[in-house]
N, C-alpha and C. Protein backbone atom coordinates (compact mmCIF):
# COMPACT_ATOMS: atom_id res chain seq x y z
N UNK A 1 -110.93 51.73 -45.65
CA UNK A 1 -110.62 51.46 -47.04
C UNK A 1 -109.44 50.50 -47.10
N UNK A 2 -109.67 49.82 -48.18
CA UNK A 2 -108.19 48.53 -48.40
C UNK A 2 -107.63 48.98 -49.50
N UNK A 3 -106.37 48.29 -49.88
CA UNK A 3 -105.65 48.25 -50.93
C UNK A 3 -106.62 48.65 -52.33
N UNK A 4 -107.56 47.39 -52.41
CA UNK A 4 -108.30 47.29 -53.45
C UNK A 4 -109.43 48.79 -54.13
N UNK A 5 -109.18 49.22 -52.88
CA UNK A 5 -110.61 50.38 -53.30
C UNK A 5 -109.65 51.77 -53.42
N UNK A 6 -108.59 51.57 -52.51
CA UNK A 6 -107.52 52.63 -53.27
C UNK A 6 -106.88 52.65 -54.92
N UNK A 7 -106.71 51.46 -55.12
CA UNK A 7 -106.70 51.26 -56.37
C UNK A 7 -107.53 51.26 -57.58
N UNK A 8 -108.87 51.26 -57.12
CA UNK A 8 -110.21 51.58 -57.63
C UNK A 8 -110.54 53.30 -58.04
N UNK A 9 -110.06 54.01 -56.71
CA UNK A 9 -109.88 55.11 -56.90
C UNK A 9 -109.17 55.73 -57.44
N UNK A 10 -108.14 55.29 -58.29
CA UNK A 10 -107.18 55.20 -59.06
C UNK A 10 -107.93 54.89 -60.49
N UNK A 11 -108.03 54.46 -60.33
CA UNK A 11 -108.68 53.54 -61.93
C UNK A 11 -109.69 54.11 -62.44
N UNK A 12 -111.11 54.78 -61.31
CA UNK A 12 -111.90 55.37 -62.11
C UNK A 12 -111.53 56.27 -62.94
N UNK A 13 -110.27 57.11 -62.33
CA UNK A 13 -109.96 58.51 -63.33
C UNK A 13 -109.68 57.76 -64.75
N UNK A 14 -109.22 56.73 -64.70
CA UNK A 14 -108.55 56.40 -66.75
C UNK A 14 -107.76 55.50 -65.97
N UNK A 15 -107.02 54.60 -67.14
CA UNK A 15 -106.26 53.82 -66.84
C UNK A 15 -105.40 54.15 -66.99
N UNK A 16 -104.40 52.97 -65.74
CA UNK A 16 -103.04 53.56 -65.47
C UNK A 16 -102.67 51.99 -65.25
N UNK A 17 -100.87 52.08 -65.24
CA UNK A 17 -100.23 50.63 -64.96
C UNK A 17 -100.06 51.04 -63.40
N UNK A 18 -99.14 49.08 -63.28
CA UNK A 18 -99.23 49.47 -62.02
C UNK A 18 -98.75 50.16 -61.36
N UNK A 19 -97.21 50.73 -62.16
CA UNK A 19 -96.28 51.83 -61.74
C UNK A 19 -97.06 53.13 -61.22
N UNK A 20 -97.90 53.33 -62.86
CA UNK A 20 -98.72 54.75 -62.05
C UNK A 20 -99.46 55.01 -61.33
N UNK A 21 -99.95 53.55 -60.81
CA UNK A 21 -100.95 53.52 -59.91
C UNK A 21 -99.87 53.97 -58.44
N UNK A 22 -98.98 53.13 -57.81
CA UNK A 22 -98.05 53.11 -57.15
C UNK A 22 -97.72 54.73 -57.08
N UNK A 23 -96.94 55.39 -58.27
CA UNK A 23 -96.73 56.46 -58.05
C UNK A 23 -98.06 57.66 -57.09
N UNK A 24 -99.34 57.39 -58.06
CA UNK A 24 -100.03 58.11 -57.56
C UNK A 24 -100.84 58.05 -56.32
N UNK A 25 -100.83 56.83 -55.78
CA UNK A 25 -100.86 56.70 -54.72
C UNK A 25 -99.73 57.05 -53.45
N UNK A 26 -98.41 56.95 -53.69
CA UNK A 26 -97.11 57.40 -53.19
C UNK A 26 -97.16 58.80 -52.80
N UNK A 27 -97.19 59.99 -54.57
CA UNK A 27 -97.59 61.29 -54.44
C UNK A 27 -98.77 61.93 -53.74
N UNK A 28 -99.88 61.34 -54.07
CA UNK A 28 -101.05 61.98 -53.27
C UNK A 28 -101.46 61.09 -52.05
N UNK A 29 -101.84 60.40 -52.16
CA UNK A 29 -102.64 59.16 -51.29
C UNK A 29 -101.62 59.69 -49.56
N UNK A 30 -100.93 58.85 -50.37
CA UNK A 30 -99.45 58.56 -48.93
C UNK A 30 -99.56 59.73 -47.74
N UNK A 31 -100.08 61.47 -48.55
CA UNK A 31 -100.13 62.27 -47.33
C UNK A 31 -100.89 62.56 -46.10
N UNK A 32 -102.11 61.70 -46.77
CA UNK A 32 -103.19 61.35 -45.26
C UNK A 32 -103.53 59.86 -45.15
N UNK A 33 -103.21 59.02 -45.87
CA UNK A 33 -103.27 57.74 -45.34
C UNK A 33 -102.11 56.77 -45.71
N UNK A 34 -102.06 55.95 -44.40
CA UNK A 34 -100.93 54.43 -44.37
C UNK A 34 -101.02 53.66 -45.47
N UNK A 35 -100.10 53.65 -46.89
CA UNK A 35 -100.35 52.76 -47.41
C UNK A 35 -99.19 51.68 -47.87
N UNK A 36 -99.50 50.94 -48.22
CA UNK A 36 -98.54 49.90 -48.74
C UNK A 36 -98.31 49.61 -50.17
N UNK A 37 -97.20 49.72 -50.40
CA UNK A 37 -97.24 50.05 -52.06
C UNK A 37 -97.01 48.36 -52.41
N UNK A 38 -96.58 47.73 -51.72
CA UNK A 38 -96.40 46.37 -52.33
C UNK A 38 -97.59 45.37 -52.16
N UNK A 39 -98.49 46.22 -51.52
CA UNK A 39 -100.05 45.24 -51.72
C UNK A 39 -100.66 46.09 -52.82
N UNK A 40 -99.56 46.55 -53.75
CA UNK A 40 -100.81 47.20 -54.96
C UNK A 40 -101.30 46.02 -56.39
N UNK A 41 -99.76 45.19 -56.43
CA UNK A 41 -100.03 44.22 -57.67
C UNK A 41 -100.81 42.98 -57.17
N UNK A 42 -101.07 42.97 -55.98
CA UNK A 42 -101.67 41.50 -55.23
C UNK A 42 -103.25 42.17 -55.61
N UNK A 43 -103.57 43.52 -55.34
CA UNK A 43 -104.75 43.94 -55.77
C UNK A 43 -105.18 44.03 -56.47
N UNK A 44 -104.32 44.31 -57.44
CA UNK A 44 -104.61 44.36 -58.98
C UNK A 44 -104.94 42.85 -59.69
N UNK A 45 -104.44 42.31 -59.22
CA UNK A 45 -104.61 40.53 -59.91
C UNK A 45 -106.27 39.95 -58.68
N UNK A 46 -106.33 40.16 -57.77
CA UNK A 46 -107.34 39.90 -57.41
C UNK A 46 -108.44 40.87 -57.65
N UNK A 47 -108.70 42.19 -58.17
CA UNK A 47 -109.54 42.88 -59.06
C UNK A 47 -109.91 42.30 -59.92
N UNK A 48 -108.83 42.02 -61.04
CA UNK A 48 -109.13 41.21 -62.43
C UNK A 48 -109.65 39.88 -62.16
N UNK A 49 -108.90 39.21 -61.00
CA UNK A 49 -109.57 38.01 -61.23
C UNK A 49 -111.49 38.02 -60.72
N UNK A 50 -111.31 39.06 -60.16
CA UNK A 50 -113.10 39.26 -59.91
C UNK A 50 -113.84 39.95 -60.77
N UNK A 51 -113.06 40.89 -62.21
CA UNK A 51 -113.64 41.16 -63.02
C UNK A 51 -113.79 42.17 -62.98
N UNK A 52 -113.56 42.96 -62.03
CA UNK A 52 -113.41 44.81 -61.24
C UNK A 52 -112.75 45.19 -62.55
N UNK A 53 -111.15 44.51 -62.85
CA UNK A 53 -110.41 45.03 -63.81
C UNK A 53 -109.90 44.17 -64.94
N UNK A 54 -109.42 44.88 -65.90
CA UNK A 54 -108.93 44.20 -66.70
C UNK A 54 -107.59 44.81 -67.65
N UNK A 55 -106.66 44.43 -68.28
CA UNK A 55 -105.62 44.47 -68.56
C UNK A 55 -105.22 44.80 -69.69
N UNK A 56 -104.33 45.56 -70.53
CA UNK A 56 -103.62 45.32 -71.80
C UNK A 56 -102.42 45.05 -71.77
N UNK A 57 -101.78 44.36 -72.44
CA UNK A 57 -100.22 44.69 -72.31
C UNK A 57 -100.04 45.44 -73.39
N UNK A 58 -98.70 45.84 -73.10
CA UNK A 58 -98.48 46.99 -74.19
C UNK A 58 -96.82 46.60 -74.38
N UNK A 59 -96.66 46.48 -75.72
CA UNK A 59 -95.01 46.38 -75.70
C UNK A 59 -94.15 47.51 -75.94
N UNK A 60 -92.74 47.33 -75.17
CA UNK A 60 -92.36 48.47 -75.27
C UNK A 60 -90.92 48.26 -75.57
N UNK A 61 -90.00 49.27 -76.26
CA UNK A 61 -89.11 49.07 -77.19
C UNK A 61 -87.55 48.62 -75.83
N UNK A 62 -86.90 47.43 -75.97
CA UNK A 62 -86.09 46.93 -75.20
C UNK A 62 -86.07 47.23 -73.72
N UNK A 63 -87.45 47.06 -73.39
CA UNK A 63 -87.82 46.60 -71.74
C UNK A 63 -89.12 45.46 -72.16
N UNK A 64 -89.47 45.39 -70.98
CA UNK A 64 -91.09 44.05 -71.00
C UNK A 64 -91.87 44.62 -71.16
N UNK A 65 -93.14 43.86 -71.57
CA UNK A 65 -94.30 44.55 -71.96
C UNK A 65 -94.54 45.16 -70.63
N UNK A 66 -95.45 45.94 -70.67
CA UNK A 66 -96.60 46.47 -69.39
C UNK A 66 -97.89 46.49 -69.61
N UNK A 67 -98.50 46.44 -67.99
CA UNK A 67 -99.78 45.80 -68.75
C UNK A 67 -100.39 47.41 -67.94
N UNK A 68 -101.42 47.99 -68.65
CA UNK A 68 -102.23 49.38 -68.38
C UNK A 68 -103.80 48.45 -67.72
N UNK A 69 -104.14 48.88 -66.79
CA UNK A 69 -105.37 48.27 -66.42
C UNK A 69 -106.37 49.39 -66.50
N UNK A 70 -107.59 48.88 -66.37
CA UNK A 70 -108.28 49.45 -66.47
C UNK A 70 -109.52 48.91 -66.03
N UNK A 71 -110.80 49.88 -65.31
CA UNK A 71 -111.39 49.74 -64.49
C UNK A 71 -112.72 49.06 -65.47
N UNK A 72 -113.67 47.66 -64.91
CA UNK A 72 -114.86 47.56 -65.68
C UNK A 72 -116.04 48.33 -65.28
N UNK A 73 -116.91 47.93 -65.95
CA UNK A 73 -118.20 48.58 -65.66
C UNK A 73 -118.45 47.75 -64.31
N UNK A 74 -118.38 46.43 -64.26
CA UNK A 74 -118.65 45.93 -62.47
C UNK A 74 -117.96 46.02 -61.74
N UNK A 75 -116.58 46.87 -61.90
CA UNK A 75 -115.71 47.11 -61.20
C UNK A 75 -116.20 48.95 -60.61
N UNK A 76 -116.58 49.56 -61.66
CA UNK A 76 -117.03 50.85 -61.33
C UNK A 76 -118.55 50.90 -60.53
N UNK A 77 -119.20 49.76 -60.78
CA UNK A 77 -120.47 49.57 -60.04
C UNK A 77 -120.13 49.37 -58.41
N UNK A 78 -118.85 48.24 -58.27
CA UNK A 78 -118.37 47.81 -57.09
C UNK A 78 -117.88 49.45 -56.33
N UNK A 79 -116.83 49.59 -56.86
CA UNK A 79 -116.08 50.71 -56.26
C UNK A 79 -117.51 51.87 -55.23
N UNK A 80 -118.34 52.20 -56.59
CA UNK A 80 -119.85 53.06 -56.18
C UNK A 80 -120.20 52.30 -55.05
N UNK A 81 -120.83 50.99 -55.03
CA UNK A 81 -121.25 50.71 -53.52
C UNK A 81 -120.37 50.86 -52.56
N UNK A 82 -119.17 50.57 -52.80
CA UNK A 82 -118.44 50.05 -51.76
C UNK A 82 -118.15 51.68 -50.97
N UNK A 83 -118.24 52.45 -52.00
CA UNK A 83 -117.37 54.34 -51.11
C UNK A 83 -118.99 54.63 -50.53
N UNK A 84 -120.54 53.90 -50.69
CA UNK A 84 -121.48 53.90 -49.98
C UNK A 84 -121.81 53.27 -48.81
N UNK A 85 -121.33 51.90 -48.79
CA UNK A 85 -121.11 51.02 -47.88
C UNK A 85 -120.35 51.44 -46.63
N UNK A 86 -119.12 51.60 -46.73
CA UNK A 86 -118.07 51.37 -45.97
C UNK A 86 -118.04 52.62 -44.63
N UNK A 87 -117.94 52.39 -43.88
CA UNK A 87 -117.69 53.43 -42.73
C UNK A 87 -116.19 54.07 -42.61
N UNK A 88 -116.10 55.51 -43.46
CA UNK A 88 -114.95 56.00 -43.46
C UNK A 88 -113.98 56.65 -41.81
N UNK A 89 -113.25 55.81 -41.66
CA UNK A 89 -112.67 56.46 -40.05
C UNK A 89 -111.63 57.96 -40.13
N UNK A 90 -111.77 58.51 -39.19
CA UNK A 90 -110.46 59.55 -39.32
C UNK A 90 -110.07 59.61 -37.95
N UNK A 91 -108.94 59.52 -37.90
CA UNK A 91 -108.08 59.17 -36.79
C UNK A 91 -106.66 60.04 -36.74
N UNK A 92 -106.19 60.34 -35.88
CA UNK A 92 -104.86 61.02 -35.36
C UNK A 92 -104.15 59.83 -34.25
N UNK A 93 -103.36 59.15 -34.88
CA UNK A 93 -102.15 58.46 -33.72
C UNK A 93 -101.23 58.76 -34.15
N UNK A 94 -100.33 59.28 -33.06
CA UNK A 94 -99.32 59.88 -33.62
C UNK A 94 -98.09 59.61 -32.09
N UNK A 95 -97.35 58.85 -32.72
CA UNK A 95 -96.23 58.53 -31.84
C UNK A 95 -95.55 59.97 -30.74
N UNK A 96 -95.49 61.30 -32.03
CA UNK A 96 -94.86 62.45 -31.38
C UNK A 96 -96.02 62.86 -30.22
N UNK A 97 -97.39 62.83 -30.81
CA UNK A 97 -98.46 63.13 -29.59
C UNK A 97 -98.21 62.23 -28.14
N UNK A 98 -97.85 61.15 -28.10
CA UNK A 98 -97.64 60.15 -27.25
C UNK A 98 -96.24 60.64 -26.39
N UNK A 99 -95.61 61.15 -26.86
CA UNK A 99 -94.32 61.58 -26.30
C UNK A 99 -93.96 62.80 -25.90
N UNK A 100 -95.22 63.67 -26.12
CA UNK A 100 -95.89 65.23 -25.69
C UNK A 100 -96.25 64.69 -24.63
N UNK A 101 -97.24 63.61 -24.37
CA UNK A 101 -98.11 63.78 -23.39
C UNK A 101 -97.18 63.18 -22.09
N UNK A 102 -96.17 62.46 -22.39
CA UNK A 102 -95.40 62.25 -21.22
C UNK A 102 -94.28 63.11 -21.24
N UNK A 103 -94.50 64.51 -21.85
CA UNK A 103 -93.03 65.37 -21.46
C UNK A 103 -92.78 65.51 -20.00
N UNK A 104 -93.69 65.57 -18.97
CA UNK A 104 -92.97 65.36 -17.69
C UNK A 104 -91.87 64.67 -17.03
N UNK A 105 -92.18 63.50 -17.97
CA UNK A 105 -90.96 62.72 -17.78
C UNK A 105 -89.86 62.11 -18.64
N UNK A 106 -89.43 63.48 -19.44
CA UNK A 106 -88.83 63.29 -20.29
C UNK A 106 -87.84 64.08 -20.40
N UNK A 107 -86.22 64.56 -21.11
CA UNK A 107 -85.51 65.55 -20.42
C UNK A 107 -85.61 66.90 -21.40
N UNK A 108 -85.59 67.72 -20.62
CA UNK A 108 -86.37 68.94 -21.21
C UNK A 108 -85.68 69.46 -23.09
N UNK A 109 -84.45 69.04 -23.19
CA UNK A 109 -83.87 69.35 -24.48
C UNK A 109 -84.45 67.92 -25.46
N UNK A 110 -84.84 66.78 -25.00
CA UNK A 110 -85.68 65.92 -25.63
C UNK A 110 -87.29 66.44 -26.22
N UNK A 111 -87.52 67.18 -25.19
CA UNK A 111 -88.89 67.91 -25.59
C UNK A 111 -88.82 68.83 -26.76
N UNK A 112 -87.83 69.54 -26.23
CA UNK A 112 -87.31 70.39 -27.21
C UNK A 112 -87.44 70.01 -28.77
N UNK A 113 -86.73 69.11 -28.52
CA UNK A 113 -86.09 68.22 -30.18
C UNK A 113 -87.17 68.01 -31.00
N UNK A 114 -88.33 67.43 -30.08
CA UNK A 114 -89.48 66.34 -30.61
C UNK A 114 -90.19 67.64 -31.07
N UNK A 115 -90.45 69.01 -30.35
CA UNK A 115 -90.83 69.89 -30.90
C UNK A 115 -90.19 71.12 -32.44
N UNK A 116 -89.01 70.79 -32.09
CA UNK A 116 -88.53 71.73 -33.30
C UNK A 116 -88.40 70.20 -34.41
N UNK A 117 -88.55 69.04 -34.48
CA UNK A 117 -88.26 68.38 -35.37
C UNK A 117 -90.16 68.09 -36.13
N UNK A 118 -91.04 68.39 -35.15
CA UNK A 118 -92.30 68.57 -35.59
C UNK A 118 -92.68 69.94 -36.38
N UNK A 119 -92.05 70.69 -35.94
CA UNK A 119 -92.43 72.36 -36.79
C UNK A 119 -92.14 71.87 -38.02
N UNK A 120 -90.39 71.65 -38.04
CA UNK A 120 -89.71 71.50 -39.18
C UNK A 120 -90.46 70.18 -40.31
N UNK A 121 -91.06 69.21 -39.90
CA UNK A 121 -91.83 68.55 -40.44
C UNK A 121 -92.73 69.14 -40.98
N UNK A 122 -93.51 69.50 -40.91
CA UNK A 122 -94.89 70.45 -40.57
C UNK A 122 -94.88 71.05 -41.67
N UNK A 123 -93.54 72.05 -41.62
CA UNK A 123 -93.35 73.29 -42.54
C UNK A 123 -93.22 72.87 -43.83
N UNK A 124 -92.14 71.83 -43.76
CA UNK A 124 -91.70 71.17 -45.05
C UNK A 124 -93.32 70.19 -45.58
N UNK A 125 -94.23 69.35 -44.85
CA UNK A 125 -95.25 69.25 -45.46
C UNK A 125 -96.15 70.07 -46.00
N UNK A 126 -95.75 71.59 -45.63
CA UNK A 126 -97.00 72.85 -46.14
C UNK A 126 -96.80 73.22 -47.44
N UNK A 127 -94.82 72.94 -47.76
CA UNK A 127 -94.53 73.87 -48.82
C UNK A 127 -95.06 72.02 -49.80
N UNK A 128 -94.61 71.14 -49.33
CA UNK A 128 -95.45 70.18 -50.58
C UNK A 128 -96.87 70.12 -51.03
N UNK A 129 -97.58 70.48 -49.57
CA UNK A 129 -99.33 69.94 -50.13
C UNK A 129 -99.69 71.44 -50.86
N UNK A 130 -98.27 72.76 -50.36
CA UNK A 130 -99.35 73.93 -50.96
C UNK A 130 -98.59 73.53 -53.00
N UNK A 131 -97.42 72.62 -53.45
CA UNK A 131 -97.68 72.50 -54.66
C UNK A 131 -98.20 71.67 -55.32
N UNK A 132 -98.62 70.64 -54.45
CA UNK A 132 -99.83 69.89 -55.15
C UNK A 132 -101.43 70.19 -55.10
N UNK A 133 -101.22 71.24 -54.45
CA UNK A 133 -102.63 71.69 -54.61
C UNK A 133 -102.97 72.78 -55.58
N UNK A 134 -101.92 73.05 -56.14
CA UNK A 134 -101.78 73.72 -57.15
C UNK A 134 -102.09 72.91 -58.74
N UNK A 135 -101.35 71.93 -58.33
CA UNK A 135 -101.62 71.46 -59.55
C UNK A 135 -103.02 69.92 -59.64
N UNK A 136 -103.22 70.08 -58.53
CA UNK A 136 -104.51 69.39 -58.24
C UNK A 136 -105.57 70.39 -58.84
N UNK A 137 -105.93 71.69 -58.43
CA UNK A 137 -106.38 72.89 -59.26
C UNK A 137 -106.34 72.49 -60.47
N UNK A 138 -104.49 73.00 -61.22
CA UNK A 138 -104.76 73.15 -62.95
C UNK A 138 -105.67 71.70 -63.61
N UNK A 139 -105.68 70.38 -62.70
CA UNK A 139 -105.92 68.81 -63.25
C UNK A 139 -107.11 69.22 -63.00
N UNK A 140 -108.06 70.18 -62.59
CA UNK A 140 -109.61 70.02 -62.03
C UNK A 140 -109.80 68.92 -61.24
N UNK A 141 -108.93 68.65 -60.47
CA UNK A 141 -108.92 67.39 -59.37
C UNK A 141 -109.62 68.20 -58.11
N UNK A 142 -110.63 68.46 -58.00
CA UNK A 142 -111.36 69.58 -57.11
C UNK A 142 -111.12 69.00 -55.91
N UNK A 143 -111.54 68.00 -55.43
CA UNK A 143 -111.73 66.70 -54.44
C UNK A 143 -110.12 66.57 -53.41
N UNK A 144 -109.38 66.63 -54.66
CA UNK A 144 -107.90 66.18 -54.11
C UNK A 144 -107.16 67.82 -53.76
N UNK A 145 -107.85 69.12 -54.22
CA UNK A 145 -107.15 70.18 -53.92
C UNK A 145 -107.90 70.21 -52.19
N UNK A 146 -109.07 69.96 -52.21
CA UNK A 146 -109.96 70.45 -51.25
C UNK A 146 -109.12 69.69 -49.81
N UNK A 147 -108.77 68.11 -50.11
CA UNK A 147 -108.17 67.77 -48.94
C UNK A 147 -106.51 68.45 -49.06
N UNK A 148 -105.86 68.48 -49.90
CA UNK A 148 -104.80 69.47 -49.53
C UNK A 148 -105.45 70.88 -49.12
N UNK A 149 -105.87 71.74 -49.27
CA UNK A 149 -106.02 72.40 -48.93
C UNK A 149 -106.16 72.19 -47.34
N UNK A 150 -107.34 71.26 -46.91
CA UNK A 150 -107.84 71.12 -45.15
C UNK A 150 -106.35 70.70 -44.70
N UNK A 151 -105.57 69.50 -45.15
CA UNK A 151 -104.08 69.83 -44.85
C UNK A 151 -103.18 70.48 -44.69
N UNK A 152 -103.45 71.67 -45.17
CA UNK A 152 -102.79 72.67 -44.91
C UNK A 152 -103.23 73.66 -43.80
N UNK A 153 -104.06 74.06 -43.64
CA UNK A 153 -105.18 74.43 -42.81
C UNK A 153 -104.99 73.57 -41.35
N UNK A 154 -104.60 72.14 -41.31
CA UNK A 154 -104.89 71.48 -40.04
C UNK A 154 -102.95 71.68 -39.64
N UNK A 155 -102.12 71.89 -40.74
CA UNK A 155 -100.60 71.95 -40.61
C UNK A 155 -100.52 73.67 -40.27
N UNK A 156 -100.70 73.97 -40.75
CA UNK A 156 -100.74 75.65 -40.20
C UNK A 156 -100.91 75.83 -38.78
N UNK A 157 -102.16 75.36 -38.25
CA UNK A 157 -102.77 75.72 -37.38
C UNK A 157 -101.58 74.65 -36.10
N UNK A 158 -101.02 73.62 -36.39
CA UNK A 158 -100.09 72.96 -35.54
C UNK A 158 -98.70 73.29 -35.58
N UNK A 159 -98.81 73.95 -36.25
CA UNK A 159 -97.62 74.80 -36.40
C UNK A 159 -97.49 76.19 -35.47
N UNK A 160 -98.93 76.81 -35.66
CA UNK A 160 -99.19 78.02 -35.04
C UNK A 160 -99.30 77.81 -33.38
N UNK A 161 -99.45 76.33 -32.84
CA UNK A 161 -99.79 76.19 -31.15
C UNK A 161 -98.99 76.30 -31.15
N UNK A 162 -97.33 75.08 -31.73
CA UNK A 162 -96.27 74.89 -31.13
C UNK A 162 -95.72 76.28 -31.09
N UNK A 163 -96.01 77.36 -31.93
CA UNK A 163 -94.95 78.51 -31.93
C UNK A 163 -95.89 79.02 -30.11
N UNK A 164 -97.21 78.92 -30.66
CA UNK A 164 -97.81 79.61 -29.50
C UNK A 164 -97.73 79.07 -28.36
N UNK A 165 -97.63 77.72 -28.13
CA UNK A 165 -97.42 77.32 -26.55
C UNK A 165 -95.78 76.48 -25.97
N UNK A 166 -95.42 76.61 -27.07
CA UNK A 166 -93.81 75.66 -26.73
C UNK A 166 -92.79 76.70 -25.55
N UNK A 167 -92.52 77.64 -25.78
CA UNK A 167 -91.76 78.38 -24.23
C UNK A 167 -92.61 77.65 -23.11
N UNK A 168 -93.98 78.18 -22.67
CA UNK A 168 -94.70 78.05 -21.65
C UNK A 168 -94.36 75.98 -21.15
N UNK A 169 -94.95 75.58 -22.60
CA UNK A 169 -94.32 73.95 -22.11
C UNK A 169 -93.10 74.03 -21.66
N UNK A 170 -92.08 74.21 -22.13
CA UNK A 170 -90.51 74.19 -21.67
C UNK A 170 -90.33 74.90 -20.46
N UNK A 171 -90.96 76.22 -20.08
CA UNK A 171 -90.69 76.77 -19.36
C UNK A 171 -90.83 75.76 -17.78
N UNK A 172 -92.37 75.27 -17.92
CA UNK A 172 -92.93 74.49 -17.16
C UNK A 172 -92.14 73.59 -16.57
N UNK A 173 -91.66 72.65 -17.97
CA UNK A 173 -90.70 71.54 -17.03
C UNK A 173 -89.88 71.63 -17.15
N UNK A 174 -88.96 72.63 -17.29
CA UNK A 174 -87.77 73.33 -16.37
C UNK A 174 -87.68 73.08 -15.00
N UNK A 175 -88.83 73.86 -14.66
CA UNK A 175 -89.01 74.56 -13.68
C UNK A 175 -89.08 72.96 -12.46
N UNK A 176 -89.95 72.17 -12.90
CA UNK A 176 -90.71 71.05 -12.51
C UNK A 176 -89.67 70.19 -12.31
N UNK A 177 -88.13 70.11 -13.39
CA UNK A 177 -87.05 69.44 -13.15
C UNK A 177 -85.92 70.08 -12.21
N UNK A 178 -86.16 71.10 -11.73
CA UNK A 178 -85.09 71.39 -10.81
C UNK A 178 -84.95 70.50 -9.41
């Protein structure tokens, strides 16, 4: 998926500016995929200029106008092929995995770190996706509770090895560094 079809996915719900697009992509989007918030207005102007979208401005009392976009009918036709088309990837790279796999050669309170600074990550992502999935619920955003939810579910469960196998790792290359 690109900029453009994230923003699409945005747009089918109702229209939004580009702020709220940004935001809601920031709040939800951002927790399972890489995105770039400053390729959102380059998308938005090349949408419209293909006719995907189109614009209002709206004036507003001592700031600039804003413009609310909103998705067309060949823009909602596009978006439909394109979430048919496209080959969705799912992938795990993860720098901390990369630096697990060479704990042998690494010093054992470094291991340490990379592991209690991953729990602590972890934990603090459970208590966010479990309140947006809450209110993904009250919005009938079914779609967007369901992947918080598997987020939580895939954070739990990495949470639950490190408690379950982190001594035995440490213990290991202790032992291996004497």
């Amino acid at each position: 998926m690109n900029t453009q079809h994230l923003v699409l996915s945005v747009l089918i719900r109702g229209a939004a500016s580009g702020y709220d697009i940004k935001k809601e992509l920031e709040l939800n989007v951002s927790l399972y995929l890489d995105i770039s918030p400053s390729g959102i207005y380059p998308a938005l102007a090349a949408l419209t200029e293909k006719g995907f979208t189109e614009f209002e401005k709206i004036e507003q009392h001592s700031r600039p106008a804003k413009k609310e976009y909103q998705i067309t009918e060949a823009g909602r036709q596009f978006f439909f092929k394109e979430m048919r088309r496209i080959k969705l990837r799912h992938s795990v790279r993860s720098e901390v995995l990369y630096a697990l796999s060479i704990a042998d050669y690494l010093p054992v309170d470094r291991v340490e770190g990379i592991l209690n600074e991953r729990y602590a990550f972890t934990s603090a992502l459970l208590g966010e996706m479990e309140e947006r999935q809450k209110e993904a619920e009250l919005q009938n955003r079914h779609g967007l509770a369901f992947v918080l939810g598997y987020g939580k579910a895939l954070s739990e469960a990495a949470n639950e090895f490190i408690e379950d196998e982190r001594e035995k790792l440490l213990k290991a290359l202790t032992r291996s560094s004497r």
